[in-house]
Protein backbone atom coordinates (compact mmCIF):
# COMPACT_ATOMS: atom_id res chain seq x y z
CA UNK A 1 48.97 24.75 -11.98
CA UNK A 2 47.18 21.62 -10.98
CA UNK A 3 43.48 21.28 -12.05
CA UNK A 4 40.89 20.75 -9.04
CA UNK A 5 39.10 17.64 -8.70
CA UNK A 6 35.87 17.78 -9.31
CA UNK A 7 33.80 18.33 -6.28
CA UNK A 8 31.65 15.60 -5.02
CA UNK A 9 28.01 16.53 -3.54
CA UNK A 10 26.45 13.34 -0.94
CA UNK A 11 24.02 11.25 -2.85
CA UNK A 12 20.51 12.72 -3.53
CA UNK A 13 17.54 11.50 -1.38
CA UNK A 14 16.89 12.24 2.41
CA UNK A 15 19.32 12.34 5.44
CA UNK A 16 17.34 9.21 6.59
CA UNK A 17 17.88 7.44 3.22
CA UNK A 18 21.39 8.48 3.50
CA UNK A 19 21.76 7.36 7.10
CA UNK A 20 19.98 4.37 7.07
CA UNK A 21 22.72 2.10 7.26
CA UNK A 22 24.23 3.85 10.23
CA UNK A 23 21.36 4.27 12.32
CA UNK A 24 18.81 1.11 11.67
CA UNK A 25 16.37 2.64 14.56
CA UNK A 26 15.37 5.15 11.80
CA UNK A 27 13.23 2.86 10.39
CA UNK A 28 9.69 1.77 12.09
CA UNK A 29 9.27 -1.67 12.44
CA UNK A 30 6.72 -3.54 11.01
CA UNK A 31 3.56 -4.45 12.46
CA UNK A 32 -0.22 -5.18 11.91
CA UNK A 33 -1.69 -1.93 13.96
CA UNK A 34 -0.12 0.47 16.23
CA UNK A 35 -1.14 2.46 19.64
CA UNK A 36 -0.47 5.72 19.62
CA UNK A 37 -0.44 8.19 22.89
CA UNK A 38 0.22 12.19 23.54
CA UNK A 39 3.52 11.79 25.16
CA UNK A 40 4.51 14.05 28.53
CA UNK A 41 7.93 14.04 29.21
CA UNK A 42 10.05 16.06 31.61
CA UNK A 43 13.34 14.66 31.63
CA UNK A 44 15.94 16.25 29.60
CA UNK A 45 16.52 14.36 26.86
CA UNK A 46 16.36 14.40 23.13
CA UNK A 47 15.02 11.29 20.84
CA UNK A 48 15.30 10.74 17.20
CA UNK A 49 11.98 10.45 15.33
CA UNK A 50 11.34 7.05 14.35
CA UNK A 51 9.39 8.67 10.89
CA UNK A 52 11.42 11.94 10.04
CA UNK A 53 14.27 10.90 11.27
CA UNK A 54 14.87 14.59 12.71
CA UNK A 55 15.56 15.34 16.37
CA UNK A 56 13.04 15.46 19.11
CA UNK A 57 13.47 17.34 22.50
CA UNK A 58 11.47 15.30 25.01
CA UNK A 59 9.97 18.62 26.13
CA UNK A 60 8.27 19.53 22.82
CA UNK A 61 4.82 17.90 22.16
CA UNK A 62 4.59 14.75 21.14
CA UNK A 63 3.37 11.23 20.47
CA UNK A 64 4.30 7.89 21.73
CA UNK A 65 4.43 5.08 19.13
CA UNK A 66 3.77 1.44 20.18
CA UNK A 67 3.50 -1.48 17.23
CA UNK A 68 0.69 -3.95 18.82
CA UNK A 69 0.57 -2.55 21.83
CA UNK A 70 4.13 -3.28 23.01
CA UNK A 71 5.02 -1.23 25.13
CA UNK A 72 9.06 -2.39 25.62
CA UNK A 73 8.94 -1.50 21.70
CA UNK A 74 8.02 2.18 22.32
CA UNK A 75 9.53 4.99 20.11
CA UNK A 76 8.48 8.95 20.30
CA UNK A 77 7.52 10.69 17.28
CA UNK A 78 6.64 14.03 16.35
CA UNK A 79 2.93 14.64 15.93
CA UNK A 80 3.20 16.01 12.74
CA UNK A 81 5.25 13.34 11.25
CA UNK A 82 2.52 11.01 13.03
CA UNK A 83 -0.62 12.51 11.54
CA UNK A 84 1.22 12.59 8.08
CA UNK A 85 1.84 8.43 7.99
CA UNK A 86 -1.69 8.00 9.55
CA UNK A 87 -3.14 9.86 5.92
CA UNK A 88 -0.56 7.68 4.00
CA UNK A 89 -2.27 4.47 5.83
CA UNK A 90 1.47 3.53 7.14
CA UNK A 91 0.34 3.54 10.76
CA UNK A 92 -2.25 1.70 11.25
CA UNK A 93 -4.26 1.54 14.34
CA UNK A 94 -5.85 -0.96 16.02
CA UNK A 95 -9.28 -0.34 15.25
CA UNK A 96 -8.75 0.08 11.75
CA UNK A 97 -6.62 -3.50 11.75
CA UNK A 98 -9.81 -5.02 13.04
CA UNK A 99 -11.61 -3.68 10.57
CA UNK A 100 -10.30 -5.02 7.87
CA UNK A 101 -9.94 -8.88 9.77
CA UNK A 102 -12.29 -11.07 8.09
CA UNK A 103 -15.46 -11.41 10.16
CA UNK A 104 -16.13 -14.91 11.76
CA UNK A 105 -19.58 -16.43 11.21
CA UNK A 106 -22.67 -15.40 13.58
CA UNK A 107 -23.36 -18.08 16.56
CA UNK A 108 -26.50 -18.48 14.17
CA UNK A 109 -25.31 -18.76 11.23
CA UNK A 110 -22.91 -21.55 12.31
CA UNK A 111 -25.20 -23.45 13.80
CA UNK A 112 -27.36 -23.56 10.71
CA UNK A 113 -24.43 -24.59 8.52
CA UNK A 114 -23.87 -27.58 10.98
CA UNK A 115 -27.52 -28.41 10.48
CA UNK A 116 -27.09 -28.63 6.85
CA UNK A 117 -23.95 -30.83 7.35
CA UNK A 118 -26.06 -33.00 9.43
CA UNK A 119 -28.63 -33.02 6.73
CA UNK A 120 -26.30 -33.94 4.18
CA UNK A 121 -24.49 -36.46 5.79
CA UNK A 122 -27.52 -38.36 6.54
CA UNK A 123 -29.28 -38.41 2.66
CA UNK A 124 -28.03 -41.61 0.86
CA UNK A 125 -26.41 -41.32 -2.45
């Protein structure tokens, strides 16, 4: 009698590790922030979340994903999967992007930084 060969089991890690290279939507883009909305959907349709990488039934709740605002560059999410990479800080929103934007100098303070150059530029050396 023959010996079996060994049986192989798929590689170890998630179906969207696995998967990536056939589906390259599974992966979000990146960008600086993101909009997010509560998505409404009636049409009968199913999407694949962008995040999980699981199905999505357009009728169950949930959110619409839109990096910088772009609204062509849409994908639907599942809330869950949503509020999970907002507490990882991998969706950023706008607000917070601003936030951390360095802060340009006060009409005020500008002005009394060119009155110093003046200053300086006029003392003889």
């Amino acid at each position: 009698m023959l010996a079996r060969a060994a049986r192989t089991w798929p590689a170890a890690g998630s179906w969207r590790e696995r998967n990536a290279a056939r589906c390259p939507l599974l992966t979000l883009e990146r960008a600086a922030w993101w909009e997010i909305r509560r998505a409404a959907n009636r049409k009968p349709a199913t999407y694949r979340c962008p995040i999980c990488g699981g199905r999505l039934p357009a009728l169950s709740e949930h959110l619409l994903l839109m990096p910088e605002g772009d609204s062509s560059r849409r994908r639907h999410a599942h809330s869950a999967c949503v509020m999970r990479a907002r507490a990882a800080g991998r969706l950023p929103l706008r607000e917070d992007w601003l936030a951390a934007q360095p802060r340009r100098p006060s009409l005020w303070q500008r002005l009394r930084q060119a009155r110093r150059d003046g200053r300086d530029a006029q003392r003889p050396r």
